[in-house]
N, C-alpha and C. Protein backbone atom coordinates (compact mmCIF):
# COMPACT_ATOMS: atom_id res chain seq x y z
N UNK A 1 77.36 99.80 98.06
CA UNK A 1 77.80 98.47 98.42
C UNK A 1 78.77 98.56 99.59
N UNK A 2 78.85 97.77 100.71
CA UNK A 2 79.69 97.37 101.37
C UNK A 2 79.68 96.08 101.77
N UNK A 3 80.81 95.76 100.99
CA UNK A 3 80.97 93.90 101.31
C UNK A 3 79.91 93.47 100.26
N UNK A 4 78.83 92.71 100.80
CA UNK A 4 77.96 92.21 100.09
C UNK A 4 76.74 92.64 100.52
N UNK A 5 76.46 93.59 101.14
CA UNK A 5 75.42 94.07 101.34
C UNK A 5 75.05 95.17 100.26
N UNK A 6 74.12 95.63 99.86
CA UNK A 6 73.39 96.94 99.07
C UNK A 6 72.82 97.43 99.91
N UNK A 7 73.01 99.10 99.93
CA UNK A 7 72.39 99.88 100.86
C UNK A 7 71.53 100.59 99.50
N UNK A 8 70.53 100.95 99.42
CA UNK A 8 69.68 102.65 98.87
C UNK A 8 69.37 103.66 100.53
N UNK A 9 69.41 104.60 99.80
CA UNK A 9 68.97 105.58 100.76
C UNK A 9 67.58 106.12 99.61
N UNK A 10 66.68 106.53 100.90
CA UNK A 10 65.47 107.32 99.98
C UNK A 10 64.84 107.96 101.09
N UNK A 11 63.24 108.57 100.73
CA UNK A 11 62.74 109.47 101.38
C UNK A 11 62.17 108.76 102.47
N UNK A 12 62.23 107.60 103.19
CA UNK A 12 61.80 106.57 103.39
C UNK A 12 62.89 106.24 104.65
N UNK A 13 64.00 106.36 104.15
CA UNK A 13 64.77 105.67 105.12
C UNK A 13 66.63 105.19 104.34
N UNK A 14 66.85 104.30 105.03
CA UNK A 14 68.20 103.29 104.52
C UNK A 14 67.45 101.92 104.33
N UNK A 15 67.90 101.13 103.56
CA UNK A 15 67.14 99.75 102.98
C UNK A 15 68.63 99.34 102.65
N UNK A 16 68.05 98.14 103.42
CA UNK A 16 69.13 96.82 103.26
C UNK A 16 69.15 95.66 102.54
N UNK A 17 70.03 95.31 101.53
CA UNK A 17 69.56 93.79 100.61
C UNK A 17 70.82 93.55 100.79
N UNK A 18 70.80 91.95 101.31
CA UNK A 18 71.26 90.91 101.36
C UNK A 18 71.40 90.03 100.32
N UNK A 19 70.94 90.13 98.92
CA UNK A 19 70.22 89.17 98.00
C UNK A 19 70.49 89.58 97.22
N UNK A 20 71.32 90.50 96.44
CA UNK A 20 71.16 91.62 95.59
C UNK A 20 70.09 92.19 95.47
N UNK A 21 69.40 92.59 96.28
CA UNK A 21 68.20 93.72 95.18
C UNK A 21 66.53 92.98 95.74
N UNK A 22 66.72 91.51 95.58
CA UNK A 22 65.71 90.63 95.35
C UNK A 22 64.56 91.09 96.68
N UNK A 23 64.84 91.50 98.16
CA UNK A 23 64.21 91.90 98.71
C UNK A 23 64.85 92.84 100.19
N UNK A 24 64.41 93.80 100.12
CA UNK A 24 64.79 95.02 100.79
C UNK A 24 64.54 95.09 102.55
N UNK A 25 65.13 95.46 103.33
CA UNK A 25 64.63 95.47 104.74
C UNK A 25 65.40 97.05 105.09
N UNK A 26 64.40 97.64 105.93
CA UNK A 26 64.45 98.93 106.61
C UNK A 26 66.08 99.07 107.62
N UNK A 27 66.94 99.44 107.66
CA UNK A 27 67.85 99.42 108.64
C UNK A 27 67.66 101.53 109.50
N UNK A 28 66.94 102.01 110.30
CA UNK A 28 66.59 103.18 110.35
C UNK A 28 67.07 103.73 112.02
N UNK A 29 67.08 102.65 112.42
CA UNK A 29 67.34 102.51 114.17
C UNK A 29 68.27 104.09 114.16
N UNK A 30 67.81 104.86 114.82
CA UNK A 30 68.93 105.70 115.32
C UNK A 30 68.78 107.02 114.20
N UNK A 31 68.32 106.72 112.90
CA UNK A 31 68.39 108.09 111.99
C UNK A 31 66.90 108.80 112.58
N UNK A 32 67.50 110.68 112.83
CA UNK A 32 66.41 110.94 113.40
C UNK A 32 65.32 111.87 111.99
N UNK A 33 66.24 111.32 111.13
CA UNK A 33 65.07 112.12 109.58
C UNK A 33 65.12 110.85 108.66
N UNK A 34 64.31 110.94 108.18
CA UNK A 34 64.18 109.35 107.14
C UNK A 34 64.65 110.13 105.57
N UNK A 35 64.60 111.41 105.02
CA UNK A 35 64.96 112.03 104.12
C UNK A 35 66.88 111.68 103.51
N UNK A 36 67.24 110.77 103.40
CA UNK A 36 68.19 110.34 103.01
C UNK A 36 68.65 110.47 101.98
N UNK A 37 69.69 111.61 101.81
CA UNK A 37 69.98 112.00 100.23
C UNK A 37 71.39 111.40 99.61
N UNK A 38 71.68 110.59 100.77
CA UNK A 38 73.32 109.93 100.11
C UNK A 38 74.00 109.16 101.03
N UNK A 39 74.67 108.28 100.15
CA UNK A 39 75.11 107.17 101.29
C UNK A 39 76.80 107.00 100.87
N UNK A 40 77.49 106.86 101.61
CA UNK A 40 79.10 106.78 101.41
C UNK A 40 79.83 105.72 102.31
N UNK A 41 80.70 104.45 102.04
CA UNK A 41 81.11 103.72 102.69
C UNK A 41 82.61 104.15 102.91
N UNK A 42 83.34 103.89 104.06
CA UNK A 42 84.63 103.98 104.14
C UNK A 42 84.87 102.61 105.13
N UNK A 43 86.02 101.21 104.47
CA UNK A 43 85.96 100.44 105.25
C UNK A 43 84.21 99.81 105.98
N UNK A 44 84.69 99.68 107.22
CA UNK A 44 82.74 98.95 107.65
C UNK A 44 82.38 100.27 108.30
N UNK A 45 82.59 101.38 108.34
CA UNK A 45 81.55 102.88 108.13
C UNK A 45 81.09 102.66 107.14
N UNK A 46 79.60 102.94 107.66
CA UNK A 46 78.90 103.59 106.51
C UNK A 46 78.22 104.63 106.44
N UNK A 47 78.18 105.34 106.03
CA UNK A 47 77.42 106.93 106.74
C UNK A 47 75.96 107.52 105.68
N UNK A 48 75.23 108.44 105.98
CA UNK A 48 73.68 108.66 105.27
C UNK A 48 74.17 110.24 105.55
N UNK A 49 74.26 110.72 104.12
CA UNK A 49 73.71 112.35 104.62
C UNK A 49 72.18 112.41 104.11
N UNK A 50 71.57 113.29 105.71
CA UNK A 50 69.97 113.45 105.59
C UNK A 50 69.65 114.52 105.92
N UNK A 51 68.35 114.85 105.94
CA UNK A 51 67.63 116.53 106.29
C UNK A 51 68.41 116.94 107.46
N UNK A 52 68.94 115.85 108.63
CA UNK A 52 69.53 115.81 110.12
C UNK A 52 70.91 115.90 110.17
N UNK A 53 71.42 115.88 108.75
CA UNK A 53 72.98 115.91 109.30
C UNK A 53 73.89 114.45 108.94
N UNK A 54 74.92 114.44 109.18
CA UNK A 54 75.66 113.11 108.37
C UNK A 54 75.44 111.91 109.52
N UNK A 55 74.82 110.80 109.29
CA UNK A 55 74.98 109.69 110.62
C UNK A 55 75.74 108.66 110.12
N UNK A 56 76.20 107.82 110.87
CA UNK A 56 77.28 107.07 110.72
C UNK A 56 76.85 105.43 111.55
N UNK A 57 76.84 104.10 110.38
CA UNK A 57 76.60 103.18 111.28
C UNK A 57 77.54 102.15 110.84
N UNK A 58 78.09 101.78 112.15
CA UNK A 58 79.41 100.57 112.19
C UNK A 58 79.23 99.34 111.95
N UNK A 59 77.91 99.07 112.03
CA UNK A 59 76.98 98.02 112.07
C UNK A 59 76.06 96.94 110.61
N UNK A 60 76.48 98.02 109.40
CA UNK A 60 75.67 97.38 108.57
C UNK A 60 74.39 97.75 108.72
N UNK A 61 73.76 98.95 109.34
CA UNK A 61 72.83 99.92 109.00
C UNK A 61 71.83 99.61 110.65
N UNK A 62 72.57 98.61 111.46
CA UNK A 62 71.72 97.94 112.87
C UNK A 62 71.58 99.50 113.55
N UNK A 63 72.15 100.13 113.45
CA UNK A 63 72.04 101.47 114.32
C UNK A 63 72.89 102.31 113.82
N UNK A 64 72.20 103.64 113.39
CA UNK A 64 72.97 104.87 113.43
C UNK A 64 73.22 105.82 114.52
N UNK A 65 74.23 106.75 114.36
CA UNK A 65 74.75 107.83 115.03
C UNK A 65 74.78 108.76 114.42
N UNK A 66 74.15 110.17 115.22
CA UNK A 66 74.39 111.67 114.15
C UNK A 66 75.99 111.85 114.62
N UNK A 67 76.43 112.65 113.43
CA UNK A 67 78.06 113.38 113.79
C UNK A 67 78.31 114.56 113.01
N UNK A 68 78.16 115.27 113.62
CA UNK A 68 77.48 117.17 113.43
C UNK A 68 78.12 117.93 113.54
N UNK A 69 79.02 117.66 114.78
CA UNK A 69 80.22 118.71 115.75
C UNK A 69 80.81 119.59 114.19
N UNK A 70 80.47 120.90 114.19
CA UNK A 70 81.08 121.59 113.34
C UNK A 70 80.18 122.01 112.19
N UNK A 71 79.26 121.86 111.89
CA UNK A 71 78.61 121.68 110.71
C UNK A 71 77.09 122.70 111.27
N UNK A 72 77.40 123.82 110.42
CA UNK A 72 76.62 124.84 110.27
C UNK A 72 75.11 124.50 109.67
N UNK A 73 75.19 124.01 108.72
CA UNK A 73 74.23 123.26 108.21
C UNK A 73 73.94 121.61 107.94
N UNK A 74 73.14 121.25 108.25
CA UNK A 74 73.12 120.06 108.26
C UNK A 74 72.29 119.06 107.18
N UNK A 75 71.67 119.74 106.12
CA UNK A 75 70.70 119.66 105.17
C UNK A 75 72.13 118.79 104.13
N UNK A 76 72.57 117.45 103.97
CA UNK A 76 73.41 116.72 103.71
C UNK A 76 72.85 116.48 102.51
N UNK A 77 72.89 117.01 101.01
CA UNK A 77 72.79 116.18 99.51
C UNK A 77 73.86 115.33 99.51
N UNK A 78 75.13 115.40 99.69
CA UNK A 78 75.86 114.45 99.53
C UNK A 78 77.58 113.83 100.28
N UNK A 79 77.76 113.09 99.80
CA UNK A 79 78.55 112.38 100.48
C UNK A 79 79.98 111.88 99.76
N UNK A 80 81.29 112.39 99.79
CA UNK A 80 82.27 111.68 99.08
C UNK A 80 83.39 110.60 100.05
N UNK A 81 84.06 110.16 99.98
CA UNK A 81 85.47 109.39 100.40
C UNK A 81 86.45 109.39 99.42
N UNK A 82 87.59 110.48 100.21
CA UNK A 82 88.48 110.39 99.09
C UNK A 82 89.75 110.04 100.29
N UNK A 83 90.46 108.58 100.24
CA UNK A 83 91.27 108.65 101.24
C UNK A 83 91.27 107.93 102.41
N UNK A 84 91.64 109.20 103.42
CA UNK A 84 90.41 108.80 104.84
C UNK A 84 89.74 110.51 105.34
N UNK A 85 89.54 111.17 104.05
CA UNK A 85 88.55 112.54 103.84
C UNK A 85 87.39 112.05 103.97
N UNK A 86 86.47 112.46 104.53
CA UNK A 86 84.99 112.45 104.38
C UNK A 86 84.78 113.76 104.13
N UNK A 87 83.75 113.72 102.87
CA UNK A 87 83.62 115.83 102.70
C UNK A 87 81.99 115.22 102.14
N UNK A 88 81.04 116.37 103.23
CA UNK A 88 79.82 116.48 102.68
C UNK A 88 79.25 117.28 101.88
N UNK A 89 78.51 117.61 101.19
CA UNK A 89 77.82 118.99 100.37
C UNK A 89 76.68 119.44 100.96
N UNK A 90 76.60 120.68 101.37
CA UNK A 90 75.03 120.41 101.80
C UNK A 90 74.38 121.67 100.94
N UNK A 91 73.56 121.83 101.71
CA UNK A 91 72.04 123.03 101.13
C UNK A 91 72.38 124.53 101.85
N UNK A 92 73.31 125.17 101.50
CA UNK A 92 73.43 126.32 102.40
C UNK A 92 74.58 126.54 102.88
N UNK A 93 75.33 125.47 102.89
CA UNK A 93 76.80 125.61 104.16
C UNK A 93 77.65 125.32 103.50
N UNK A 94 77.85 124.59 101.92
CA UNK A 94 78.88 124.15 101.11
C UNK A 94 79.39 123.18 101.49
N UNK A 95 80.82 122.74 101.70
CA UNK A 95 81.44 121.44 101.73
C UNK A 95 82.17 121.82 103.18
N UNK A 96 81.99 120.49 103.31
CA UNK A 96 82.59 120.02 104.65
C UNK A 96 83.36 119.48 104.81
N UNK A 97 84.63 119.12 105.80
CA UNK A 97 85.54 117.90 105.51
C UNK A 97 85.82 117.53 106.71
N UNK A 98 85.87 116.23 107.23
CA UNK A 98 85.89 115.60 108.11
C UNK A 98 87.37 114.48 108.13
N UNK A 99 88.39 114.40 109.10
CA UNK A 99 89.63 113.61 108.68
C UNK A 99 89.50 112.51 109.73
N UNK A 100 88.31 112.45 110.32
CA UNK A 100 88.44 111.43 111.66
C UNK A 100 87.01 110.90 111.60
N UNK A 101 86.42 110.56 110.26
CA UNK A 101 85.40 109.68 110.03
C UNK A 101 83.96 110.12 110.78
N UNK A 102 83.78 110.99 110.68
CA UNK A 102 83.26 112.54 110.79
C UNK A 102 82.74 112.55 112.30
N UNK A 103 83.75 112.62 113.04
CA UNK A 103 83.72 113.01 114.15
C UNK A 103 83.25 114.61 114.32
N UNK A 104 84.17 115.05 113.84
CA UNK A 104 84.22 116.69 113.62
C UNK A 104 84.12 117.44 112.12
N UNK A 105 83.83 118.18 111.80
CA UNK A 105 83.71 118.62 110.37
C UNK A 105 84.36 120.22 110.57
N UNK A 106 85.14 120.57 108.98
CA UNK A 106 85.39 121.66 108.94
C UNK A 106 85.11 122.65 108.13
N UNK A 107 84.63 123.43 107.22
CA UNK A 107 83.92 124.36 106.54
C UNK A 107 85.17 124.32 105.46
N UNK A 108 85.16 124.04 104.16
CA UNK A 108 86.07 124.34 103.65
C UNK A 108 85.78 124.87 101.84
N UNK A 109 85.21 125.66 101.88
CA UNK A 109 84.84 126.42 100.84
C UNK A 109 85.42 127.62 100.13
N UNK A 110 86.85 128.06 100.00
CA UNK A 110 87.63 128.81 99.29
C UNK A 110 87.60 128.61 98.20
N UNK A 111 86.78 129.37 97.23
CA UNK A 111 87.05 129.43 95.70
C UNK A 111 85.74 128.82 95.21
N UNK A 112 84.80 128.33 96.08
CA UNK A 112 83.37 127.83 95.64
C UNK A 112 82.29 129.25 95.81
N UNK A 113 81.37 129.39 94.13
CA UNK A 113 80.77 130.85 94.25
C UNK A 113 79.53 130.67 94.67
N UNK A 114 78.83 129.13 95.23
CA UNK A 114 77.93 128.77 95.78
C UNK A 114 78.08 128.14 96.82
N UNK A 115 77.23 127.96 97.68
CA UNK A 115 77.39 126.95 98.88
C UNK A 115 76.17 126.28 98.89
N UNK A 116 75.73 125.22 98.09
CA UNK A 116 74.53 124.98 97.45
C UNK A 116 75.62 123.87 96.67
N UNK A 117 75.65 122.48 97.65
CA UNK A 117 76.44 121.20 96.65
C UNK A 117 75.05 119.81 96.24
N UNK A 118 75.22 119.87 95.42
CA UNK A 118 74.41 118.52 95.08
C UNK A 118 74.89 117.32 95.17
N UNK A 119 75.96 117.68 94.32
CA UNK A 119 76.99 115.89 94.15
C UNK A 119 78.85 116.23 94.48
N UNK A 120 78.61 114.89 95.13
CA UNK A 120 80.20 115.53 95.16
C UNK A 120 80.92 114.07 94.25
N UNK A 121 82.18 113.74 93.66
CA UNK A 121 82.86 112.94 93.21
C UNK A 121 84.39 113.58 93.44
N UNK A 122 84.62 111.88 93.42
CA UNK A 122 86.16 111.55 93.43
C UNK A 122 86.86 110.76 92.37
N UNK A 123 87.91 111.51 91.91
CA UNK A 123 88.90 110.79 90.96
C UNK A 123 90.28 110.77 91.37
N UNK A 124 90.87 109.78 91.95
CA UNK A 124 92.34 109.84 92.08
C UNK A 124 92.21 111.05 93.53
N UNK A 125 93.48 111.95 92.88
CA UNK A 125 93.36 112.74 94.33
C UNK A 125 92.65 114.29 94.79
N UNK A 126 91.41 114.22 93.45
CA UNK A 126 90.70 115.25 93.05
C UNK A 126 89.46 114.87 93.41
N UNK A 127 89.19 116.01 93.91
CA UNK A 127 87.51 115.81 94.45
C UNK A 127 86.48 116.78 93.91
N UNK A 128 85.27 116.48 92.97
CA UNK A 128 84.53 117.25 92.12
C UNK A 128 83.36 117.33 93.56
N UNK A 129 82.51 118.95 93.56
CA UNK A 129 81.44 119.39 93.83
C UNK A 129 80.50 120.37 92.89
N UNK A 130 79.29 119.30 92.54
CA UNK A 130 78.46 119.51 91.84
C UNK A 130 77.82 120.53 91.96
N UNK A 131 77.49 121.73 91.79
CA UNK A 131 76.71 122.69 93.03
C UNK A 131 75.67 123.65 92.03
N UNK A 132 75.24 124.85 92.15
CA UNK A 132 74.01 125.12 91.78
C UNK A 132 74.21 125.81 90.87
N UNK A 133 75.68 126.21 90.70
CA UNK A 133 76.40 127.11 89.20
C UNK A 133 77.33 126.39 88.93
N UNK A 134 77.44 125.18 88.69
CA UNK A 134 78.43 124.19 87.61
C UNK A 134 79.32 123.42 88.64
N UNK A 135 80.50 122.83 88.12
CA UNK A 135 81.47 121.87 88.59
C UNK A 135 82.72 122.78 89.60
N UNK A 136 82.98 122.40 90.46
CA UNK A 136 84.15 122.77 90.96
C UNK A 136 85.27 121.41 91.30
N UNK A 137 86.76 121.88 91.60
CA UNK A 137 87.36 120.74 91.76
C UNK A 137 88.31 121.21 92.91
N UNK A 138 88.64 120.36 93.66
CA UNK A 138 89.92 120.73 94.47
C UNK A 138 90.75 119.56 94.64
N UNK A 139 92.15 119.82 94.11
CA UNK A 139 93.44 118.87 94.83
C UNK A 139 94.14 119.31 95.76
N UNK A 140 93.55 119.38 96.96
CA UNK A 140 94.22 119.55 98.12
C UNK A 140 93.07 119.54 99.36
N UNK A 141 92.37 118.49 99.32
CA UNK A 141 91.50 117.86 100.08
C UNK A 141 90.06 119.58 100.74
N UNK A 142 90.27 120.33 99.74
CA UNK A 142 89.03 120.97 99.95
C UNK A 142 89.86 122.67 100.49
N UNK A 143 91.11 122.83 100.76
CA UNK A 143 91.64 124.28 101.16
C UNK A 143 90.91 125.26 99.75
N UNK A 144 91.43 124.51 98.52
CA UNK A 144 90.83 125.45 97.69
C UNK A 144 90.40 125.17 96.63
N UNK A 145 89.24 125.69 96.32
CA UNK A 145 88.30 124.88 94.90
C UNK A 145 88.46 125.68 93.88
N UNK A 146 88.06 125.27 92.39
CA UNK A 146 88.73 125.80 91.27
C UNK A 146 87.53 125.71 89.95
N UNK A 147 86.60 126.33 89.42
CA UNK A 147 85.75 126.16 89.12
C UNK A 147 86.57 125.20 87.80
N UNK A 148 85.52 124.20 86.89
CA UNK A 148 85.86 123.01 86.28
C UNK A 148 84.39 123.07 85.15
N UNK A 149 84.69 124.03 84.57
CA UNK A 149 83.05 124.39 83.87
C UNK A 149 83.40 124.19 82.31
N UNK A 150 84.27 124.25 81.89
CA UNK A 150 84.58 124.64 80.26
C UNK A 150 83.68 123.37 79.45
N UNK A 151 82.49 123.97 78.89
CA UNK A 151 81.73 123.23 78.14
C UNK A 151 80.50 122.91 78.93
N UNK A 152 80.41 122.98 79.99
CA UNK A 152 79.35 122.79 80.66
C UNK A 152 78.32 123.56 80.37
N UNK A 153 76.92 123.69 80.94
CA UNK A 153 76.14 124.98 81.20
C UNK A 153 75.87 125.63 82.04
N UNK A 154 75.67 126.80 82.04
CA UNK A 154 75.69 127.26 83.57
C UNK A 154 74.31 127.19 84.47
N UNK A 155 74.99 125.59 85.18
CA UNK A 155 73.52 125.17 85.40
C UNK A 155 73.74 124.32 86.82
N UNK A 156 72.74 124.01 87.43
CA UNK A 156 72.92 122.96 88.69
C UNK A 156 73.44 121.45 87.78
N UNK A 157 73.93 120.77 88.69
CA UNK A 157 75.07 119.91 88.67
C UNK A 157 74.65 118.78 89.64
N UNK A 158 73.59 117.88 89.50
CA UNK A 158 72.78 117.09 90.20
C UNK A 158 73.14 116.21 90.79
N UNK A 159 74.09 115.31 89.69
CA UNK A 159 74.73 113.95 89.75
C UNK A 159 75.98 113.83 89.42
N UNK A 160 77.06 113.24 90.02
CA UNK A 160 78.27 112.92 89.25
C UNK A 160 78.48 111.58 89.35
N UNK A 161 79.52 111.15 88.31
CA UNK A 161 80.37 109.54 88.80
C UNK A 161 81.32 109.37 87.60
N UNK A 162 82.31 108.89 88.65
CA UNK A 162 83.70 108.60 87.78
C UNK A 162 83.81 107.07 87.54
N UNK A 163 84.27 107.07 85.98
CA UNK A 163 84.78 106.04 85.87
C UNK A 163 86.54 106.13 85.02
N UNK A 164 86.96 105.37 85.77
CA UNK A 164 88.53 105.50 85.35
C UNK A 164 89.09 106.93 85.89
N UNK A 165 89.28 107.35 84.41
CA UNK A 165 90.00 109.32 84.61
C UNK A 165 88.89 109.56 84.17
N UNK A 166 87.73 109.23 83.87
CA UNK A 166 86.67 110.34 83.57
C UNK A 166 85.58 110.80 84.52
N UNK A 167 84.76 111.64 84.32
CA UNK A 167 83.93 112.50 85.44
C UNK A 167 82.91 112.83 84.74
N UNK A 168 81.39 111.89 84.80
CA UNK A 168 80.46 112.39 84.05
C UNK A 168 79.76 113.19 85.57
N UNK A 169 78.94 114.37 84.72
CA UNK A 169 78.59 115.29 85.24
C UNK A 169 76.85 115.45 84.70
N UNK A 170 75.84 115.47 85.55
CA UNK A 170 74.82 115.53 84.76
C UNK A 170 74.02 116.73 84.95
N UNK A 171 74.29 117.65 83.94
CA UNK A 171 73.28 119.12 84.59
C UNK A 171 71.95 118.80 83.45
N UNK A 172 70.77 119.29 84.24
CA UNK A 172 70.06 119.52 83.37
C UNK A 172 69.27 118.07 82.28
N UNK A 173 69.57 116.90 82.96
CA UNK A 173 69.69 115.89 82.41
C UNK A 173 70.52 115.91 80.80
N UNK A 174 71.40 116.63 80.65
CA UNK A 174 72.50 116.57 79.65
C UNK A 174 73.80 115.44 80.32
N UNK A 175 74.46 114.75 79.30
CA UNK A 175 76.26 114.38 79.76
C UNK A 175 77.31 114.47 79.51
N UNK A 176 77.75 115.02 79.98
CA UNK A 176 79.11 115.37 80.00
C UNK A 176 80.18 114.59 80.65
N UNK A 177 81.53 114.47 79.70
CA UNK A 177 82.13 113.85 81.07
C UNK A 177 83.87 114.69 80.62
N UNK A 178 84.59 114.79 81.60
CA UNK A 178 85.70 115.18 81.81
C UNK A 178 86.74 114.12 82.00
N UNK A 179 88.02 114.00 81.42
CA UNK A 179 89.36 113.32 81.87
C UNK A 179 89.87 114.73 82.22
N UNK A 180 90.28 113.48 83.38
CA UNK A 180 91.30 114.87 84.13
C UNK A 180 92.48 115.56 83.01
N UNK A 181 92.29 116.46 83.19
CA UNK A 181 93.12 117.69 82.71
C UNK A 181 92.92 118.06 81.04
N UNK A 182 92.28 116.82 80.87
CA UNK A 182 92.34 117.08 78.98
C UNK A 182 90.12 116.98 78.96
N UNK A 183 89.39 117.78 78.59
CA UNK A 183 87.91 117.71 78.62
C UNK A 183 87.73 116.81 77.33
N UNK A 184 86.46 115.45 77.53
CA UNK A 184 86.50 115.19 76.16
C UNK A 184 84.43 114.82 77.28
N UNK A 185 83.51 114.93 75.71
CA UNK A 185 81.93 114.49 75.91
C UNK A 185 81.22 114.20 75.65
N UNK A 186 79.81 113.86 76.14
CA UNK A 186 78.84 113.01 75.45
C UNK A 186 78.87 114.12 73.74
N UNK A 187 79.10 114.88 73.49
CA UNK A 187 79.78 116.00 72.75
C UNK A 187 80.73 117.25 72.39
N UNK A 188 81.48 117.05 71.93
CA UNK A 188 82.57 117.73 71.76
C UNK A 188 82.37 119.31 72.82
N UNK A 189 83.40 119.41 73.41
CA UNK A 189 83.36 120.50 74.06
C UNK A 189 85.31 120.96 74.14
N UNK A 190 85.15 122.40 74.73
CA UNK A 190 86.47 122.99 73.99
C UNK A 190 87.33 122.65 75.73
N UNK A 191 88.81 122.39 75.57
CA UNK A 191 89.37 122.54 77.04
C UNK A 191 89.68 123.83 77.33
């Protein structure tokens, strides 16, 4: 959502509803891969990580821009805002973090044992990356990550989303969810 618009991203493109939902229009101008694996608003940015890298449109989806500068890999699963952080996950290169609305990106993967992110989430001033051997977390905008597994499986980490203090996590189509600092889940698990 931004404002009152609904964005999806898919294999297809960015799709725009005006209507809630009721009928969809293409917004693609400018993305040079239609493979769209995540969409993240900050303010009227809105950005798509895709097969091409993170693009960014000011516009309500009228035209995108790639913004790459820095970014080893560009294969974008996902997308967080924590702040005015932009941090991507990708397929190969791990997390990224961007402080100028991703002008530039910086590699910031200390303490992550994969570089292989699926999902990334935000709670408060903690930022979860979903990745291909369980949960990681970092409070300090990505210098250093801290694996966040107790009860989990040791498994890819597909999807996340917070609500309140909690952090559901979906490996494996199982759920789990975490409050910060104390673990509670779709079944009991130990902190």
């Amino acid at each position: 959502m931004n404002g009152s618009n609904l964005f999806v991203g898919t294999f297809s493109g960015v799709f725009l509803s005006t209507n809630n939902g009721t009928s969809w229009t293409a917004v693609n101008v400018g993305l040079t891969n239609l493979y769209v694996w995540s969409l993240a608003s900050s303010a009227t940015n809105l950005f798509a990580g895709t097969d091409d890298g993170v693009f960014l449109s000011s516009n309500n989806g009228s035209s995108w821009s790639a913004l790459n500068s820095g970014m080893r890999n560009t294969r974008v699963y996902s997308l967080a805002v924590s702040g005015t952080y932009l941090f991507a996950g990708t397929s190969g290169g791990g997390v990224f973090l961007s402080t100028n609305n991703g002008i530039d990106w910086t590699e910031v993967n200390s303490g992550l044992s994969t570089t292989t992110v699926w999902s990334l989430g935000t709670s408060g001033i903690n930022v979860f990356a979903g990745t291909s051997t369980g949960v990681f977390v970092t409070t300090n905008n990505g210098v250093s990550w801290t694996e966040a597994n107790s009860g989990l499986p040791s498994s890819t980490v597909q999807s996340m989303g917070a609500s309140g203090m909690n952090l559901f996590a979906v490996p494996m189509a199982v759920c789990f969810s975490q409050q910060i600092m104390v673990q509670v889940g779709c079944r009991p698990i130990q902190a």
